[in-house]
C-alpha atoms as a PDB file:
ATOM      1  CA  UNK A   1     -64.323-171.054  63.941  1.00  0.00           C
ATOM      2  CA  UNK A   2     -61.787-171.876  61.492  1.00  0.00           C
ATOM      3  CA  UNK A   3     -61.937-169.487  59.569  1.00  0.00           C
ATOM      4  CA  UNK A   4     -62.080-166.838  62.575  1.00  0.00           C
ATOM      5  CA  UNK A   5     -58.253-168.979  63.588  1.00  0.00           C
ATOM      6  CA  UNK A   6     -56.921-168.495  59.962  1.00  0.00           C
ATOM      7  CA  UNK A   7     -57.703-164.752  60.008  1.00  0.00           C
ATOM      8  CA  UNK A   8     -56.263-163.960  62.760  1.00  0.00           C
ATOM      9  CA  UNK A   9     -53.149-166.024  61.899  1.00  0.00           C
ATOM     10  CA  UNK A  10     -53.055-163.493  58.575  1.00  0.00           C
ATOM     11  CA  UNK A  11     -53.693-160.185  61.103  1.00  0.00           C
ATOM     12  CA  UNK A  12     -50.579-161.496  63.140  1.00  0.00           C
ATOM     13  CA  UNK A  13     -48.527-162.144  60.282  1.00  0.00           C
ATOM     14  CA  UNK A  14     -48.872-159.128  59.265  1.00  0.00           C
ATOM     15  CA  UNK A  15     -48.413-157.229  62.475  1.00  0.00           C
ATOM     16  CA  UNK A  16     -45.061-159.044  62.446  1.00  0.00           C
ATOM     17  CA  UNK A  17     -44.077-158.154  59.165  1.00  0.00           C
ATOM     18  CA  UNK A  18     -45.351-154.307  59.341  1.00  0.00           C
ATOM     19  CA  UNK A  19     -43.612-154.261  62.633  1.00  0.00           C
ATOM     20  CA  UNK A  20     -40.300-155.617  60.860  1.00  0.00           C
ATOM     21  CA  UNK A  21     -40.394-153.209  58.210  1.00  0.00           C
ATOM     22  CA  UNK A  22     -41.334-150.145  60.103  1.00  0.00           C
ATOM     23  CA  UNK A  23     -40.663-150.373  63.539  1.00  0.00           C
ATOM     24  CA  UNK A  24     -38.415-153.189  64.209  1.00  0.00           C
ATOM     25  CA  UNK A  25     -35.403-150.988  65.873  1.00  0.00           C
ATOM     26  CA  UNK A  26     -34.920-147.735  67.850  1.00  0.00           C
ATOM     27  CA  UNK A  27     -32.219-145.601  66.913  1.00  0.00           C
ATOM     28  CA  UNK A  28     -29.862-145.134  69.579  1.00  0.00           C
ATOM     29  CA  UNK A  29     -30.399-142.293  71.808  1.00  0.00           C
ATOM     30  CA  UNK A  30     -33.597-141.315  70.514  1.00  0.00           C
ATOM     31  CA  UNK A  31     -37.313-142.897  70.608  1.00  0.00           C
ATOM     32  CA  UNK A  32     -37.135-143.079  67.004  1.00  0.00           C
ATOM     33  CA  UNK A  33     -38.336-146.498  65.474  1.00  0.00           C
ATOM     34  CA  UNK A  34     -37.179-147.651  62.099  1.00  0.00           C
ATOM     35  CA  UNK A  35     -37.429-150.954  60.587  1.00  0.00           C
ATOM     36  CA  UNK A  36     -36.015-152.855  57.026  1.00  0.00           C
ATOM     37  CA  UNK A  37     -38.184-150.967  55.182  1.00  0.00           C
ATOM     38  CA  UNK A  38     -36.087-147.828  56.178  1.00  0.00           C
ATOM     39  CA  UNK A  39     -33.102-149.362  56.020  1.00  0.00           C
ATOM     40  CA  UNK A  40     -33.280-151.192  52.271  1.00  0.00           C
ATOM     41  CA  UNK A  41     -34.736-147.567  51.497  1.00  0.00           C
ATOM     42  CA  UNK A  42     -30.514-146.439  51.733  1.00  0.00           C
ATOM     43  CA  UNK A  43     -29.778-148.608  48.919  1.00  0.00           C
ATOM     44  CA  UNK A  44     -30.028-146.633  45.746  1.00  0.00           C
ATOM     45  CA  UNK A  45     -31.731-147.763  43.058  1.00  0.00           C
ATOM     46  CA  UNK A  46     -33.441-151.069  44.603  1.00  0.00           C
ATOM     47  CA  UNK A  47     -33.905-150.282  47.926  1.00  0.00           C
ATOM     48  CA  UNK A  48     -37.312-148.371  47.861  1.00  0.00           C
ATOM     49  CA  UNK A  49     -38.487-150.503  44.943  1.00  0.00           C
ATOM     50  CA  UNK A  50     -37.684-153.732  47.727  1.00  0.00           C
ATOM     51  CA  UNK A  51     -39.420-151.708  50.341  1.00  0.00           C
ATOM     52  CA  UNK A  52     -42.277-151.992  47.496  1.00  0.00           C
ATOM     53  CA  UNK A  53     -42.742-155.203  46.573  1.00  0.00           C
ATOM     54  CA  UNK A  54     -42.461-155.987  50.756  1.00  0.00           C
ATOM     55  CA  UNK A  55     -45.385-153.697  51.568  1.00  0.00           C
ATOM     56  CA  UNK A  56     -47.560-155.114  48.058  1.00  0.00           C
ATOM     57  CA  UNK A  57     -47.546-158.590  50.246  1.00  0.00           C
ATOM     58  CA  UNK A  58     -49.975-156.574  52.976  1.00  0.00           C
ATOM     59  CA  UNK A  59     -52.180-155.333  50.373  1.00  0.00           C
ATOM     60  CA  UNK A  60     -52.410-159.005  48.483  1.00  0.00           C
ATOM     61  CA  UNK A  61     -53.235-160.184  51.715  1.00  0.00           C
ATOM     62  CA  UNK A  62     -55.904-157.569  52.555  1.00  0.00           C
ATOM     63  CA  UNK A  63     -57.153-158.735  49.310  1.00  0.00           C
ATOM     64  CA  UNK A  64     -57.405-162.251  50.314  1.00  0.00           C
ATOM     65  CA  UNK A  65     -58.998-161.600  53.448  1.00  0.00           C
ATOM     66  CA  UNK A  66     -61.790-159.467  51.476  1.00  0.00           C
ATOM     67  CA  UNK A  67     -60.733-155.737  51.965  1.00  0.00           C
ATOM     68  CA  UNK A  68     -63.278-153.589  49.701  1.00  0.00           C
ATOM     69  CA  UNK A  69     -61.924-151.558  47.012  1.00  0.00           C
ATOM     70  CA  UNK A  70     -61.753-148.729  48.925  1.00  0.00           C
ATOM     71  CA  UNK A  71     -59.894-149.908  51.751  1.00  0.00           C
ATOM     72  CA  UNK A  72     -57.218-151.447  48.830  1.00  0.00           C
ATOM     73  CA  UNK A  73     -57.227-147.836  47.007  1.00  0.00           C
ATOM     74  CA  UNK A  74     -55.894-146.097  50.193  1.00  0.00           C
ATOM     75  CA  UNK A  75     -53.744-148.998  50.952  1.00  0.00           C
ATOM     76  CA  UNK A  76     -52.156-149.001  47.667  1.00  0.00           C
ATOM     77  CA  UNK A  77     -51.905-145.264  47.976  1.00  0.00           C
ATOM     78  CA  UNK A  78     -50.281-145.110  51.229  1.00  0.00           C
ATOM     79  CA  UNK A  79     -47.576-147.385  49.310  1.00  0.00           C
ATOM     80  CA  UNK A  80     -47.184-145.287  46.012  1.00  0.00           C
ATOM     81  CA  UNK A  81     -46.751-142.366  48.722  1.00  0.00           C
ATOM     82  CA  UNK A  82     -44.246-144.325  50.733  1.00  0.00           C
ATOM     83  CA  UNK A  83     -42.544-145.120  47.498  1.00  0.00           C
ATOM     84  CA  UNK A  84     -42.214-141.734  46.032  1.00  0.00           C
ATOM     85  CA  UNK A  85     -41.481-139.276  48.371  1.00  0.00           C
ATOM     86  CA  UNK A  86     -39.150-142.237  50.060  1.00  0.00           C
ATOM     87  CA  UNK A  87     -36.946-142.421  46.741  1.00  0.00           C
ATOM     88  CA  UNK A  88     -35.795-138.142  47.132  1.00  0.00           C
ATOM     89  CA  UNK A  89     -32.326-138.911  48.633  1.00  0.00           C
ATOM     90  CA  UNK A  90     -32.116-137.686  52.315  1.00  0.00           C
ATOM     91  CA  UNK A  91     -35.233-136.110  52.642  1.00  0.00           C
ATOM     92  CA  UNK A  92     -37.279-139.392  51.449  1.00  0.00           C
ATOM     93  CA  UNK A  93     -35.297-141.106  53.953  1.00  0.00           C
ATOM     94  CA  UNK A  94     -36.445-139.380  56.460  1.00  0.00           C
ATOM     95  CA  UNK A  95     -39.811-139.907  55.459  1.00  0.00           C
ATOM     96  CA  UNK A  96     -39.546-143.475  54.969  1.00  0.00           C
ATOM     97  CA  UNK A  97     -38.531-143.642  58.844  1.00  0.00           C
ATOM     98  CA  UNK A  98     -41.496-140.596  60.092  1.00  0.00           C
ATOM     99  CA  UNK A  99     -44.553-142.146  57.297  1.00  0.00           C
ATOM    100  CA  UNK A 100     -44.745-145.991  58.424  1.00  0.00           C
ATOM    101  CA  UNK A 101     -47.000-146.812  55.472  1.00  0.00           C
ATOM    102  CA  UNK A 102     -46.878-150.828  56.587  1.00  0.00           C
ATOM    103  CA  UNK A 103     -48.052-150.295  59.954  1.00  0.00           C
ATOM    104  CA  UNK A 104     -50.916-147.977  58.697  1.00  0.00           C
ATOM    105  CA  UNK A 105     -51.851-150.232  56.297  1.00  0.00           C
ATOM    106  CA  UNK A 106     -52.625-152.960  58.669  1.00  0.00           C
ATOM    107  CA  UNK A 107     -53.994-150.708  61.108  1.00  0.00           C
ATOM    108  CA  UNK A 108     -56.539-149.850  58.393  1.00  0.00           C
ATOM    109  CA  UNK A 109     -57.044-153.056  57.643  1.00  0.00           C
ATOM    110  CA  UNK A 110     -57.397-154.380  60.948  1.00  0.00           C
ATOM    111  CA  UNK A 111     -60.201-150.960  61.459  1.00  0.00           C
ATOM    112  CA  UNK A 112     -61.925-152.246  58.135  1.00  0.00           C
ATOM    113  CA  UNK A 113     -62.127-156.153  59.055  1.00  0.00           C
ATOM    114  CA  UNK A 114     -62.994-154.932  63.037  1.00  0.00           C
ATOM    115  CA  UNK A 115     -60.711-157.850  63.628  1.00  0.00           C
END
């Protein structure tokens, strides 16, 4: 039972924290949702590189709760994607906001673990 507790204390962490970097506002007038991840993506240079290292915590934690390889691969993917096309000023912007690699992640995740 425990260990049923601590993993889903580790699925709701992460919903918060996908949800905070994905999804955490709506842009006014529209029913657009952006979150931090979109937002540090407007800082050149560091910003998508931040939005990184934020979204590598989901996949070490997928890790921890025993995600195959497989399940990691397309995680990790979904990231480098995110990453990429999300550092082409403007247009990767965009993306960043449309993509929501965080909140796929964990919904992977959570279709994986059947949690």
């Amino acid at each position: 039972m425990a260990n049923h507790t601590t993993k889903r204390q580790s699925f709701e962490r992460l919903d918060q924290l996908s949800r905070l970097l994905d999804t955490a506002f709506e842009i006014p007038g529209t029913n657009i949702r952006m979150g931090i991840d979109g937002l540090i993506g407007l800082i050149p240079g560091i910003g998508d590189f931040a939005g990184m290292l934020f979204s590598s915590y989901i996949i070490l934690e997928a890790a921890r709760l025993g995600a195959g390889k497989t399940i990691l691969t397309r995680m990790i993917l979904n990231v480098a994607i995110d990453s990429l096309l999300g550092s082409i000023p403007v247009i990767g912007d965009a993306f960043d906001i449309y993509f929501k690699a965080n909140r796929r992640n964990v919904a992977l995740l959570r279709r994986h673990m059947r949690e």
